[in-house]
N, C-alpha and C. Protein backbone atom coordinates (compact mmCIF):
# COMPACT_ATOMS: atom_id res chain seq x y z
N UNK A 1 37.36 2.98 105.19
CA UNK A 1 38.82 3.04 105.21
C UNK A 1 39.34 3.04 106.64
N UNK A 2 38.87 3.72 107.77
CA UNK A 2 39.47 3.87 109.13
C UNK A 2 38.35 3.56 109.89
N UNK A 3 38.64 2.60 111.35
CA UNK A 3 37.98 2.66 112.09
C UNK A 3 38.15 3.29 113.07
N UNK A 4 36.53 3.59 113.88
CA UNK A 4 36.56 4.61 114.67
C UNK A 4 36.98 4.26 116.26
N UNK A 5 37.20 3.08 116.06
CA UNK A 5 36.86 1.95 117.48
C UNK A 5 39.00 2.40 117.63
N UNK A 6 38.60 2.90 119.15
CA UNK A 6 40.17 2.94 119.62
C UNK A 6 40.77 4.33 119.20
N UNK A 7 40.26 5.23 119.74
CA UNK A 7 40.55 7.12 118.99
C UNK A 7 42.19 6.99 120.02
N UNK A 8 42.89 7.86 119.80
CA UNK A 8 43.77 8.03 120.16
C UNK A 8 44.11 9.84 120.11
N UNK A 9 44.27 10.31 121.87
CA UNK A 9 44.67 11.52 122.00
C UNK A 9 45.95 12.00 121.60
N UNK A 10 46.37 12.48 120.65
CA UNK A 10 47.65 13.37 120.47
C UNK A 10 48.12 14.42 121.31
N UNK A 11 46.72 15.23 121.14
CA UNK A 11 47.22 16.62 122.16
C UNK A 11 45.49 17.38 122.17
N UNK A 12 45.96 18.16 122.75
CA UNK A 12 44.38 18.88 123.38
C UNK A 12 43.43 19.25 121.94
N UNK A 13 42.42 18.76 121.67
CA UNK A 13 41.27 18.92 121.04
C UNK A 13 41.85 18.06 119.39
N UNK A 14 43.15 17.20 120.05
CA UNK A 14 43.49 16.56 118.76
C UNK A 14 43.59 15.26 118.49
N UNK A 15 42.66 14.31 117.85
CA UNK A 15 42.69 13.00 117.66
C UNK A 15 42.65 12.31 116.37
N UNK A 16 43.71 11.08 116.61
CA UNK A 16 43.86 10.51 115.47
C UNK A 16 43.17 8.76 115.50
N UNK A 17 43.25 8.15 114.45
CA UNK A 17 42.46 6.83 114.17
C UNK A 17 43.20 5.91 114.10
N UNK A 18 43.05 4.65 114.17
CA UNK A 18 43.72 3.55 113.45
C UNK A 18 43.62 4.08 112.00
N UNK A 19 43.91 3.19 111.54
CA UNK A 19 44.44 2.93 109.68
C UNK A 19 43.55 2.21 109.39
N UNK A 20 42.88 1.41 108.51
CA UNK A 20 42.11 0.61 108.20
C UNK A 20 42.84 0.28 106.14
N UNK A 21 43.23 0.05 105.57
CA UNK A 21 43.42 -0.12 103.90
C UNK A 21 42.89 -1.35 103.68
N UNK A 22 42.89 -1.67 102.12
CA UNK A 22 43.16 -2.60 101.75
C UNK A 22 44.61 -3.66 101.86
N UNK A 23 44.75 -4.29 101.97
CA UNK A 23 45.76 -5.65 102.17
C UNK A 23 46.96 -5.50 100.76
N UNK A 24 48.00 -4.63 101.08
CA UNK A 24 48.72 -4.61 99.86
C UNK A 24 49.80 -5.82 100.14
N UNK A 25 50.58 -6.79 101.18
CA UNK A 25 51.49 -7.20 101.41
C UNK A 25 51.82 -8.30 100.49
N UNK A 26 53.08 -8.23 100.15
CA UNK A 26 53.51 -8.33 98.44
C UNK A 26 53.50 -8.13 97.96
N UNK A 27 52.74 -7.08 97.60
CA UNK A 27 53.16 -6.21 96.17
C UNK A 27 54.41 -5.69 96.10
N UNK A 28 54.74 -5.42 95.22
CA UNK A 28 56.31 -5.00 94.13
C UNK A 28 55.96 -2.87 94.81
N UNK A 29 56.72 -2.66 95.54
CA UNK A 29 56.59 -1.33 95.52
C UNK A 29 55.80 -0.95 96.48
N UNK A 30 55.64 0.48 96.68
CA UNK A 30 54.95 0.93 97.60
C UNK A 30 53.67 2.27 97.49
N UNK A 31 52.90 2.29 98.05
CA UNK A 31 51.71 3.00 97.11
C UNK A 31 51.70 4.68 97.59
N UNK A 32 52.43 5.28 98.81
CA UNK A 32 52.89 6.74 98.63
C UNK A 32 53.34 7.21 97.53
N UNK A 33 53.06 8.73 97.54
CA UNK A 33 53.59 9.90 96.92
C UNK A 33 55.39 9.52 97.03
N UNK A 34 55.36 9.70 98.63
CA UNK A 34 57.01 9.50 98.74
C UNK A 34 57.12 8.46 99.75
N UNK A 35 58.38 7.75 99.53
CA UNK A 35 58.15 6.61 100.67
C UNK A 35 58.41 7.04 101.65
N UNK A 36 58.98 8.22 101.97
CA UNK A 36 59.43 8.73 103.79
C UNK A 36 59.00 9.73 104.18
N UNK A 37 58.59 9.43 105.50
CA UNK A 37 57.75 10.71 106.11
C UNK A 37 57.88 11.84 106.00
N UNK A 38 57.53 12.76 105.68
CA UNK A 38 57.42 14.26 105.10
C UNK A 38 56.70 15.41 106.31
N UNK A 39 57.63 16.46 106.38
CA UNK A 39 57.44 17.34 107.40
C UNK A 39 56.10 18.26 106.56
N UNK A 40 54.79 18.42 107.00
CA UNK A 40 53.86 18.73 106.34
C UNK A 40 52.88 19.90 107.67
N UNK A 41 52.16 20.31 106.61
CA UNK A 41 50.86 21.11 107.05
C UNK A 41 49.73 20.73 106.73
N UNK A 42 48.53 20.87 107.65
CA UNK A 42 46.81 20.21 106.95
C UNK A 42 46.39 21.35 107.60
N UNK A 43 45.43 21.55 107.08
CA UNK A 43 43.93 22.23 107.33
C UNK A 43 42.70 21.51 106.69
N UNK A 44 42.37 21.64 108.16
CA UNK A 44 41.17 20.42 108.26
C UNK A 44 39.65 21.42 108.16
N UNK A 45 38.76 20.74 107.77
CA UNK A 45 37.30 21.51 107.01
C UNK A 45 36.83 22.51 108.07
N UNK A 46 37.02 21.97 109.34
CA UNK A 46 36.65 22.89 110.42
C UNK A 46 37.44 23.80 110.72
N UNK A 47 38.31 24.09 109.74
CA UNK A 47 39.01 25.48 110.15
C UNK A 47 40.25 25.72 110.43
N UNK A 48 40.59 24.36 111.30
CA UNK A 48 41.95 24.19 112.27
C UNK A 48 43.27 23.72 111.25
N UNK A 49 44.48 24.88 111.48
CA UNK A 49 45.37 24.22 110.88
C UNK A 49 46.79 23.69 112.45
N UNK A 50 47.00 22.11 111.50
CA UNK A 50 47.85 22.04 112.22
C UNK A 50 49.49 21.78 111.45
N UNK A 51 50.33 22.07 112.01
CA UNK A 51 51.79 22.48 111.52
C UNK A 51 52.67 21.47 111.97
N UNK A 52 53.99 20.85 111.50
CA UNK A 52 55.15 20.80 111.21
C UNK A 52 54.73 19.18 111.86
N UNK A 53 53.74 18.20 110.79
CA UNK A 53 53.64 17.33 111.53
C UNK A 53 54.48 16.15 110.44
N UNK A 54 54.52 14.87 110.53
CA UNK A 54 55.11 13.68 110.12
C UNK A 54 54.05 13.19 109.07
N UNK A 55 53.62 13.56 107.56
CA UNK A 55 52.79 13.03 107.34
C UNK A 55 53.50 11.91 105.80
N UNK A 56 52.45 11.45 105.40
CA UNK A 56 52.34 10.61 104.39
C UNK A 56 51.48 10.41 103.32
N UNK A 57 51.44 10.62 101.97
CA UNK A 57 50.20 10.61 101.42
C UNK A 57 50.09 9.15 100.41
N UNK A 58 49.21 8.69 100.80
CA UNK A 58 48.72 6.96 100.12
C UNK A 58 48.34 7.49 99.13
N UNK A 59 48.74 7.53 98.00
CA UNK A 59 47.97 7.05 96.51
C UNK A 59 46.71 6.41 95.94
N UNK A 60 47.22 5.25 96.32
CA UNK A 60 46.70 4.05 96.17
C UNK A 60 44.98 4.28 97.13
N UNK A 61 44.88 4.37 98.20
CA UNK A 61 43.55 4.86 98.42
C UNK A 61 43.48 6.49 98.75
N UNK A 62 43.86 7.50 98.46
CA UNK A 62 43.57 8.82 98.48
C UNK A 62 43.49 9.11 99.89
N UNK A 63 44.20 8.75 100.56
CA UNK A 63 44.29 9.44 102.24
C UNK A 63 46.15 10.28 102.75
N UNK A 64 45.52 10.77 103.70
CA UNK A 64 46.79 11.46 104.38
C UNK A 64 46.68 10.65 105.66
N UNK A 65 47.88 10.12 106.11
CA UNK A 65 48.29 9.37 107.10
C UNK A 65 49.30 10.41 108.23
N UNK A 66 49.43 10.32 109.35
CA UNK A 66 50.76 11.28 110.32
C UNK A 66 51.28 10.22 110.98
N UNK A 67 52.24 10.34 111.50
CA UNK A 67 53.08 9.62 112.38
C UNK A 67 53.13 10.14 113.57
N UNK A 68 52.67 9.40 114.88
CA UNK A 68 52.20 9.89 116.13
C UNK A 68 53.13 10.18 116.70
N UNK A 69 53.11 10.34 118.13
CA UNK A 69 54.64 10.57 119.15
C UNK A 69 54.67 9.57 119.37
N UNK A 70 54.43 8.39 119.24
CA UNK A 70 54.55 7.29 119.85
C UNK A 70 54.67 6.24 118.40
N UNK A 71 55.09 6.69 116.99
CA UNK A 71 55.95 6.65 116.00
C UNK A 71 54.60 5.39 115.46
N UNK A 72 53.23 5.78 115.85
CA UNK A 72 51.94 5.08 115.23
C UNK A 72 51.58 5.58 113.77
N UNK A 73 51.57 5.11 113.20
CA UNK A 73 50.96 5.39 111.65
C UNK A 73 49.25 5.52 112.43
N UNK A 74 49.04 7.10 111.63
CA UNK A 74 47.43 7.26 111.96
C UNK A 74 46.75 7.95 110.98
N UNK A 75 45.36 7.96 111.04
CA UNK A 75 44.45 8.47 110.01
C UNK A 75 44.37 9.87 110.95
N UNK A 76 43.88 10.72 110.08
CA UNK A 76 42.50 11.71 110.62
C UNK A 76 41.88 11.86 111.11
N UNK A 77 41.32 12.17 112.18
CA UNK A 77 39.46 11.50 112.43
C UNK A 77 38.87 12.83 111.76
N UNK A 78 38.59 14.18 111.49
CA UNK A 78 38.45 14.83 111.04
C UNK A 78 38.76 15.18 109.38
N UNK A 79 37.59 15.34 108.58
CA UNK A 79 37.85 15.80 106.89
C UNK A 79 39.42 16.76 107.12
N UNK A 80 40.27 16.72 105.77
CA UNK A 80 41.26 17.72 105.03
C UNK A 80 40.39 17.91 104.41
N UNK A 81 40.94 19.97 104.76
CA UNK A 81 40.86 20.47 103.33
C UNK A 81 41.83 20.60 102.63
N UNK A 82 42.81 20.89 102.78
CA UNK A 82 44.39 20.65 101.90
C UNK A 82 45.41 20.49 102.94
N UNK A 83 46.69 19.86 102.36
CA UNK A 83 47.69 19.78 103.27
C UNK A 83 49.18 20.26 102.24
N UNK A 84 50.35 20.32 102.81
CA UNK A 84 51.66 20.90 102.17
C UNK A 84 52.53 19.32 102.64
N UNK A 85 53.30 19.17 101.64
CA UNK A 85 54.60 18.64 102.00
C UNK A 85 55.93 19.39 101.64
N UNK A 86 56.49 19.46 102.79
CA UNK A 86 57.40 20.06 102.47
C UNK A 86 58.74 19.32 101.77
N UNK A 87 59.72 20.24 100.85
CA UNK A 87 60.53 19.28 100.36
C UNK A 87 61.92 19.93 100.54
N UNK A 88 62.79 19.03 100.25
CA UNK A 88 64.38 19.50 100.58
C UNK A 88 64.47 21.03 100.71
N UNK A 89 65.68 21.41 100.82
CA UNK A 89 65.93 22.94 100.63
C UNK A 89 66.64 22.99 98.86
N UNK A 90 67.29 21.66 99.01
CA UNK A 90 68.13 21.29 97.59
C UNK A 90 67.09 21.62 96.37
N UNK A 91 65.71 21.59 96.63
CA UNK A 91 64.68 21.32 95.48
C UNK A 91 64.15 22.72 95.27
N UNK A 92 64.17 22.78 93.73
CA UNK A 92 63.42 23.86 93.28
C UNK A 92 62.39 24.36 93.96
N UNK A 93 60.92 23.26 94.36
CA UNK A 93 59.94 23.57 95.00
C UNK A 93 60.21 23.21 96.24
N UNK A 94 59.51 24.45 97.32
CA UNK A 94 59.84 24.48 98.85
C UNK A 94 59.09 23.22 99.37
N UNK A 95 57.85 23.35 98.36
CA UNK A 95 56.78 22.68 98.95
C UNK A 95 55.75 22.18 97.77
N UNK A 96 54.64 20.88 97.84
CA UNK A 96 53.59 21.10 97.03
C UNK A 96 52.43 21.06 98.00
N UNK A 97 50.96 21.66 97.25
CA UNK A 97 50.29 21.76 97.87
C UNK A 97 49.17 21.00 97.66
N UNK A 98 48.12 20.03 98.49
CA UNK A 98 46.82 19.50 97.76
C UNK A 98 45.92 20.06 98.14
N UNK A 99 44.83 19.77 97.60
CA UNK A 99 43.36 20.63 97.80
C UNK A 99 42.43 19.41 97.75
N UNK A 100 41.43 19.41 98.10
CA UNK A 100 40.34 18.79 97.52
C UNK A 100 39.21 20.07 97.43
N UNK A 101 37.80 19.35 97.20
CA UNK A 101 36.77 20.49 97.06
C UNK A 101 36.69 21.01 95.45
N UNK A 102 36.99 19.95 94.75
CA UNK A 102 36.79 20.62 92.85
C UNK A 102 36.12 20.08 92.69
N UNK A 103 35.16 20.02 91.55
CA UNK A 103 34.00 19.59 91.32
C UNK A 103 34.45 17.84 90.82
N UNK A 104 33.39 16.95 90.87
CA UNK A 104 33.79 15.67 90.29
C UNK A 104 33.73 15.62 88.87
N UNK A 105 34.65 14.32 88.63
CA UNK A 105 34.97 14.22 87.17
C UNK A 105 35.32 12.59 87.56
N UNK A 106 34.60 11.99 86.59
CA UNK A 106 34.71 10.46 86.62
C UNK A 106 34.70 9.15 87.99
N UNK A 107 35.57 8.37 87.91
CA UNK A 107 35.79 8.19 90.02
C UNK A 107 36.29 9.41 90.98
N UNK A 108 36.52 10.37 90.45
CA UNK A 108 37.09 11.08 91.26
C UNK A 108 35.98 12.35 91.94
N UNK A 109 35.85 12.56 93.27
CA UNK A 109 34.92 13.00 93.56
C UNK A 109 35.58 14.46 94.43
N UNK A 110 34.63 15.08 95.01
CA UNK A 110 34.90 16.04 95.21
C UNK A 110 35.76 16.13 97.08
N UNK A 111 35.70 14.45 97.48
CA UNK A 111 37.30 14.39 98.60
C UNK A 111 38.56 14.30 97.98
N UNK A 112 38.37 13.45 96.61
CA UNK A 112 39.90 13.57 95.93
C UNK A 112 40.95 15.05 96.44
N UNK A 113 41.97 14.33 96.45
CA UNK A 113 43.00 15.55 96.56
C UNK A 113 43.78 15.54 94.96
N UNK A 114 43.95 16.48 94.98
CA UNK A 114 44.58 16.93 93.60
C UNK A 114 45.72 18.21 93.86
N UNK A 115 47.06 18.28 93.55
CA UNK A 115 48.26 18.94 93.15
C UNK A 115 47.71 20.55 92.68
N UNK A 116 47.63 21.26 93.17
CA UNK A 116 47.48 22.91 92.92
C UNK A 116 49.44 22.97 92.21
N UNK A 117 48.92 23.30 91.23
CA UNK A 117 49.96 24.05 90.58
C UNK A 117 50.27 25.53 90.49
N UNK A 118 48.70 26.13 90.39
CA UNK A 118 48.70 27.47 90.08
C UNK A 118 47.45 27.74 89.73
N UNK A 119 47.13 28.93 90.99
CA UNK A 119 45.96 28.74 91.32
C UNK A 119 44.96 30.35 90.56
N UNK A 120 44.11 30.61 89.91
CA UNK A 120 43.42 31.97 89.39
C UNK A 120 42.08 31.68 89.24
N UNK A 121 41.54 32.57 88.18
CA UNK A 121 40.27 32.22 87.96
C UNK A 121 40.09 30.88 87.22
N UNK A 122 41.16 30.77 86.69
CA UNK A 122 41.43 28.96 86.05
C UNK A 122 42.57 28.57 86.65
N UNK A 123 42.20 27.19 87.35
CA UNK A 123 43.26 26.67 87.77
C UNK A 123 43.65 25.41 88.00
N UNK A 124 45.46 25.60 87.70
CA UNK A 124 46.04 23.95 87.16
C UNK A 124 46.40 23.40 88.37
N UNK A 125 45.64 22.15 88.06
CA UNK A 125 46.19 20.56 89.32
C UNK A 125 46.41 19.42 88.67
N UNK A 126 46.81 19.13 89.15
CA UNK A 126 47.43 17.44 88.53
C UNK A 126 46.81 16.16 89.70
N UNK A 127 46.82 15.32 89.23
CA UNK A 127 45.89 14.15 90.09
C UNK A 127 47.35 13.02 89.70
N UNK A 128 48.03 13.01 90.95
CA UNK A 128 48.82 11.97 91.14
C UNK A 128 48.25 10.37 91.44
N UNK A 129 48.53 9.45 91.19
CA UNK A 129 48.13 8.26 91.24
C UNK A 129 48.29 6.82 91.18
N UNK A 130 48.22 6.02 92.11
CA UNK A 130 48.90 4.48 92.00
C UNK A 130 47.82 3.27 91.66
N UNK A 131 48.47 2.60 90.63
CA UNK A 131 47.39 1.85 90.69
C UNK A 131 47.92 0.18 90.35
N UNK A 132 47.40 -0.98 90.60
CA UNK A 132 47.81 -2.07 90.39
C UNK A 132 47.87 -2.68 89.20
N UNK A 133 49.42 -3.15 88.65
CA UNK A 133 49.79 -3.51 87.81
C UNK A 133 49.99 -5.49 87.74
N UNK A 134 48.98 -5.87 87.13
CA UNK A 134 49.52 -7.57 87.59
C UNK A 134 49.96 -7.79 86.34
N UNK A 135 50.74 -9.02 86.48
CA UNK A 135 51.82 -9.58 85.60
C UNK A 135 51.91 -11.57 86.08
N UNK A 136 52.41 -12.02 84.71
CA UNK A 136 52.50 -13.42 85.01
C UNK A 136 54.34 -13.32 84.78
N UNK A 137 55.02 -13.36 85.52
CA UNK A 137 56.24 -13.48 84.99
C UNK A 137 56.54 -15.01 84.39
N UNK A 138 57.60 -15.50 83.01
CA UNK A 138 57.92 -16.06 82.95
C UNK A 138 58.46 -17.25 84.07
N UNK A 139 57.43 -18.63 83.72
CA UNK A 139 57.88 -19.73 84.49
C UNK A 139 57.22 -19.73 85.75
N UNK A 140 56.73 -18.78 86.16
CA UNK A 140 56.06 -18.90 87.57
C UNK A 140 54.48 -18.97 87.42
N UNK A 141 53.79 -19.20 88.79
CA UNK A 141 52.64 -20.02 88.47
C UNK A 141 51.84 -18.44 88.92
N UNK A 142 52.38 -17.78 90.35
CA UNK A 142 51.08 -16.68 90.67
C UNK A 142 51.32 -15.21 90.21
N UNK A 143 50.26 -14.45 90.01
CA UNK A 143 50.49 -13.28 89.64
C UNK A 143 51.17 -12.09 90.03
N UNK A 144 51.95 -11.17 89.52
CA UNK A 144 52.95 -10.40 90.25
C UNK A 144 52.35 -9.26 90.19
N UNK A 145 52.19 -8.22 91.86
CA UNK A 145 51.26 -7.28 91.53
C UNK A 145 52.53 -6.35 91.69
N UNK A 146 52.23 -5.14 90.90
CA UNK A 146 52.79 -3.72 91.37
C UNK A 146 52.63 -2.57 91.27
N UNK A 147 52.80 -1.82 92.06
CA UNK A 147 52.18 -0.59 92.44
C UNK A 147 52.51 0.57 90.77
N UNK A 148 51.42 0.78 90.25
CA UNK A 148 51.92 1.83 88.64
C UNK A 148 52.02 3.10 89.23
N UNK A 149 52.79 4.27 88.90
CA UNK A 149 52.80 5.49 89.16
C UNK A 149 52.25 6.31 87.91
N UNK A 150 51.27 7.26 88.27
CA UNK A 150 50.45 7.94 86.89
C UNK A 150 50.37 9.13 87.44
N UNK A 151 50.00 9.99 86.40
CA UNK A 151 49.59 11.68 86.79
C UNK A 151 48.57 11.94 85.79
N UNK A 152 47.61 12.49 85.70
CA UNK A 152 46.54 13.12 85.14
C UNK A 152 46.37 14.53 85.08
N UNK A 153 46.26 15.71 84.31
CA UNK A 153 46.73 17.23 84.62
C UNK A 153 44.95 17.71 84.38
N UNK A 154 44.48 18.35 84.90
CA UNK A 154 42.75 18.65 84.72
C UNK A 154 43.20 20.40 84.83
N UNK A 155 42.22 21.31 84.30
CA UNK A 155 42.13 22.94 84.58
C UNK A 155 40.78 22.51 85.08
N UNK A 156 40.63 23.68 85.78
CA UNK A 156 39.33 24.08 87.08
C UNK A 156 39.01 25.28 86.09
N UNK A 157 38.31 25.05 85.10
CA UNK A 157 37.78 26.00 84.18
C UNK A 157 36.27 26.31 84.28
N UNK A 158 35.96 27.75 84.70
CA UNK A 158 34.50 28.11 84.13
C UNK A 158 33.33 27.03 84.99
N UNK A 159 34.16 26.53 86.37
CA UNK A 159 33.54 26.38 87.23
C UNK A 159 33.31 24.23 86.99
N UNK A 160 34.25 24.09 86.27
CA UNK A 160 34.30 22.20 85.35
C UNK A 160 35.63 22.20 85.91
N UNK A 161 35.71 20.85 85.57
CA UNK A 161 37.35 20.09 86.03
C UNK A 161 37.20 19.53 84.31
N UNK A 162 38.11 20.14 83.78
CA UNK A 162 38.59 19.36 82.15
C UNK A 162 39.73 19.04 82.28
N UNK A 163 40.11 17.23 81.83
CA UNK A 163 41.14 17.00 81.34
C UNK A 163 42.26 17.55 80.53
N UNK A 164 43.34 17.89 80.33
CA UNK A 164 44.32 18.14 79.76
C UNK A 164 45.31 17.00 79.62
N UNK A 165 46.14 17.12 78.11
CA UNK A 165 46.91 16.38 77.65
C UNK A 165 48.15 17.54 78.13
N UNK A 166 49.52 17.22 78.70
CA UNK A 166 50.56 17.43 78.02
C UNK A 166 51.13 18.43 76.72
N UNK A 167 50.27 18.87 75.81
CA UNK A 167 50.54 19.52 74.97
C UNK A 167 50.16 20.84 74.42
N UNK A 168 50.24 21.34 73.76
CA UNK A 168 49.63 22.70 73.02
C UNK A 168 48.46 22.62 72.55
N UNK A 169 47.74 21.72 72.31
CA UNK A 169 46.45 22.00 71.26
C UNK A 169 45.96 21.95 72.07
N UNK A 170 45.77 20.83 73.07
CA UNK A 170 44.91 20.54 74.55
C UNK A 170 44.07 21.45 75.07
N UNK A 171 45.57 22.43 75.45
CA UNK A 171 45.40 23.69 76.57
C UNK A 171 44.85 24.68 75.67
N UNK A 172 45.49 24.77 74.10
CA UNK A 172 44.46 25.66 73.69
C UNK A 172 43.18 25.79 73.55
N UNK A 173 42.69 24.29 73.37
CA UNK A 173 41.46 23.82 72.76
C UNK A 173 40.73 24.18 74.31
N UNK A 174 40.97 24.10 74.88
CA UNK A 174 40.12 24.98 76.24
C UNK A 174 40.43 26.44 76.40
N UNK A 175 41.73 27.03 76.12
CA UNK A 175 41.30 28.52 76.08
C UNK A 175 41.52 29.24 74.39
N UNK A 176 40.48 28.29 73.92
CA UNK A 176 39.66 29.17 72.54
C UNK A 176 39.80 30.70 72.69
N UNK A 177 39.59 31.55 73.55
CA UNK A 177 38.89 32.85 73.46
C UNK A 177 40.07 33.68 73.58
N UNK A 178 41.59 32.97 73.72
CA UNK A 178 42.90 33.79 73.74
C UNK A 178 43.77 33.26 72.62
N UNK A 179 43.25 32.14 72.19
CA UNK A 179 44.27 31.43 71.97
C UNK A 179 45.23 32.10 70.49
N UNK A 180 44.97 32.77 70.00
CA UNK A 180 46.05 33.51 69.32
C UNK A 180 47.10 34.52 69.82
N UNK A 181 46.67 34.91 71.31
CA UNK A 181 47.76 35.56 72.17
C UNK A 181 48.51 34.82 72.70
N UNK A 182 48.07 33.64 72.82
CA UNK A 182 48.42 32.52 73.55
C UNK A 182 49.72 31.85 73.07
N UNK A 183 49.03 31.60 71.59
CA UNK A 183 50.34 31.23 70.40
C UNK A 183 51.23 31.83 70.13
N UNK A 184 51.40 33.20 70.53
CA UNK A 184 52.47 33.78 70.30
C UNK A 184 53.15 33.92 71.55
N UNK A 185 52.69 33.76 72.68
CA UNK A 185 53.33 33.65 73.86
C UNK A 185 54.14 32.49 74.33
N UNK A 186 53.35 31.52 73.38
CA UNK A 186 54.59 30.11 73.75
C UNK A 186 55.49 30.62 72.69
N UNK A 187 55.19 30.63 71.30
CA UNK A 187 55.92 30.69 70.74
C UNK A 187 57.69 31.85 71.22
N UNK A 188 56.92 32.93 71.56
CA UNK A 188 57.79 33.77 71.87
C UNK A 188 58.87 33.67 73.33
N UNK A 189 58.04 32.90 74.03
CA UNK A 189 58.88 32.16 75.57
C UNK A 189 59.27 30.74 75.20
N UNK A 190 59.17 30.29 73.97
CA UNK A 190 60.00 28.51 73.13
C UNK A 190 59.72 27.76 74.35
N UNK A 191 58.16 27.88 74.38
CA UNK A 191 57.49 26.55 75.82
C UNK A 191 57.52 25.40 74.52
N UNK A 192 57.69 24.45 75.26
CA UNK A 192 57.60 22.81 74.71
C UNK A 192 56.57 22.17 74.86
N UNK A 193 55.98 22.76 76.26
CA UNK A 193 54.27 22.22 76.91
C UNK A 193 54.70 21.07 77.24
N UNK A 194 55.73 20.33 77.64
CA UNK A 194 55.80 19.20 78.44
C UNK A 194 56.42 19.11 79.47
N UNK A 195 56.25 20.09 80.16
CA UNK A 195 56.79 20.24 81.89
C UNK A 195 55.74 20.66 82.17
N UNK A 196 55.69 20.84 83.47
CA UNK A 196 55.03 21.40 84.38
C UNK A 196 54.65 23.04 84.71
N UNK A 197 56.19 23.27 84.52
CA UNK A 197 56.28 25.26 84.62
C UNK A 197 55.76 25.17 83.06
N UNK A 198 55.99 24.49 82.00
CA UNK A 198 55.48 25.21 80.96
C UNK A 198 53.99 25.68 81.03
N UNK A 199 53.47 24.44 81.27
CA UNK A 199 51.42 24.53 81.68
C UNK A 199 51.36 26.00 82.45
N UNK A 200 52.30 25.75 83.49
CA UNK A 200 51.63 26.95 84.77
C UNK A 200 51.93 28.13 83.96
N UNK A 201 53.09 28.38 83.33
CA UNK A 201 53.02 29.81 82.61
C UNK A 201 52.31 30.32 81.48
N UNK A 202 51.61 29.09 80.94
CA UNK A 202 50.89 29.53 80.10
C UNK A 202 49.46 29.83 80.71
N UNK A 203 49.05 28.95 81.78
CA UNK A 203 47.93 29.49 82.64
C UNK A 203 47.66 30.37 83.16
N UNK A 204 48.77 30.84 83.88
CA UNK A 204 49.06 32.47 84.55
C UNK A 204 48.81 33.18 83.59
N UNK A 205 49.36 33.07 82.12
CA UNK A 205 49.20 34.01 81.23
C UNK A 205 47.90 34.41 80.49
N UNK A 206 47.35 32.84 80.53
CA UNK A 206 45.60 33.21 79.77
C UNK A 206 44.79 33.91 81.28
N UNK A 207 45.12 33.41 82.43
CA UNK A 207 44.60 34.62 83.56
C UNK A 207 45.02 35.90 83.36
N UNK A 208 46.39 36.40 83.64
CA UNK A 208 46.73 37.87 83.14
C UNK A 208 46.08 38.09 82.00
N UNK A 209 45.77 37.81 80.58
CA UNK A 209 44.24 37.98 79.71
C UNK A 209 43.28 38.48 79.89
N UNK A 210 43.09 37.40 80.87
CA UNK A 210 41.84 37.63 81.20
C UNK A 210 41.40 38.68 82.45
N UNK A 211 42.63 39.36 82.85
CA UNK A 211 42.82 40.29 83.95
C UNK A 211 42.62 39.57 84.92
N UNK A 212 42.74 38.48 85.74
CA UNK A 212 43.15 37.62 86.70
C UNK A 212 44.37 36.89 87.47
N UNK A 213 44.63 37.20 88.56
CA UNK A 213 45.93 37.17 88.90
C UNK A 213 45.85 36.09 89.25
N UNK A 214 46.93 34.83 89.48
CA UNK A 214 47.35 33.59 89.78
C UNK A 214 48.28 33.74 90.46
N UNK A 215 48.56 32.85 91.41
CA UNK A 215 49.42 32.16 92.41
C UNK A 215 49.84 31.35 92.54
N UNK A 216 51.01 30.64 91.76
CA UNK A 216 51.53 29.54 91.93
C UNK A 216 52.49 29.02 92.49
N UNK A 217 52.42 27.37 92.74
CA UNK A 217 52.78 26.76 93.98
C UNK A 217 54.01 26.53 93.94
């Protein structure tokens, strides 16, 4: 993905890369999280966090990009371990947070970054994602590509990354061992299970169960 040829000094003990991607030009859309630079935080594997920088997160190949002083789109040269974007003041959430380091599950390996929702002895992330959509439009001869937007929701259960659906049986059908406290807790808080806060409060809650405290994002 990045080459190493041509490092570039930012600031003392801090260097960034060229870019290296695949060739998206023409495609319908664009393959970020968000299309505009985002005031963010990383912490990188070795320890070091750095603060209030210009970043970007690609989808489409699973990297974090910054914007230099000299307004360069750059890679990393150093592994993330998670980074923050920060968001409006207008927005419910201050911030979201990614992680990598969960165990693998399918293409997705253990650099994937994945959405911390809410974090305990079980804990919910979501796997945001872009992927290419081709199309023949009516009357024309070449194919029209465009960027798809997807989300995938997994629990970090019992030491596994399991898929989750969106719904009630899903989440129960993985916490079997509450799930009649469980049922009365949606029932009694009228969760729908198709948001986001619904998942996290029911997660927090099979942790409080299970006498485990959660932290969510």
């Amino acid at each position: 993905m990045y080459s190493a040829n041509g490092q570039f000094k930012l600031s003392q003990n801090f260097v960034g890369i060229p870019i290296e991607t695949k060739n998206t030009d023409g495609f319908v859309g664009d393959k970020y999280l968000y299309p505009d630079w985002m005031t963010g935080h990383v912490l990188q594997e070795d320890g070091k966090h750095i603060n209030d920088m210009s970043l970007k997160y690609d989808l489409y190949n699973d990297i974090v990009i910054f914007n230099s002083t000299d307004n360069v789109p750059m890679a990393f040269k150093y592994p993330l371990k998670e980074f923050q974007l920060m968001h409006k003041k207008s927005l419910a959430e201050p911030f979201s947070l990614f992680k990598n380091g969960f165990p693998p599950f399918g293409k997705y390996t253990a650099k994937s970054f994945y959405q911390v929702l809410t974090e305990g002895k079980t804990t919910l992330v979501k796997k945001p994602y872009k992927s290419i959509i081709e199309s023949m439009p009516y009357g024309e001869s070449e194919l029209k590509k465009t960027f798809g937007f997807n989300e995938l929701y997994f629990l970090h259960h019992n030491g596994q990354m399991v898929k989750i659906q969106k719904n009630k049986s899903s989440v129960l059908e993985v916490f079997e061992d509450k799930k009649s406290e469980l049922i009365e807790f949606i029932k009694d808080k009228k969760l729908g299970m198709k948001s986001d806060p619904d998942l996290v409060a029911v997660v927090n809650q099979y942790n409080a169960l299970k006498g485990h405290a959660s932290v969510s994002r």
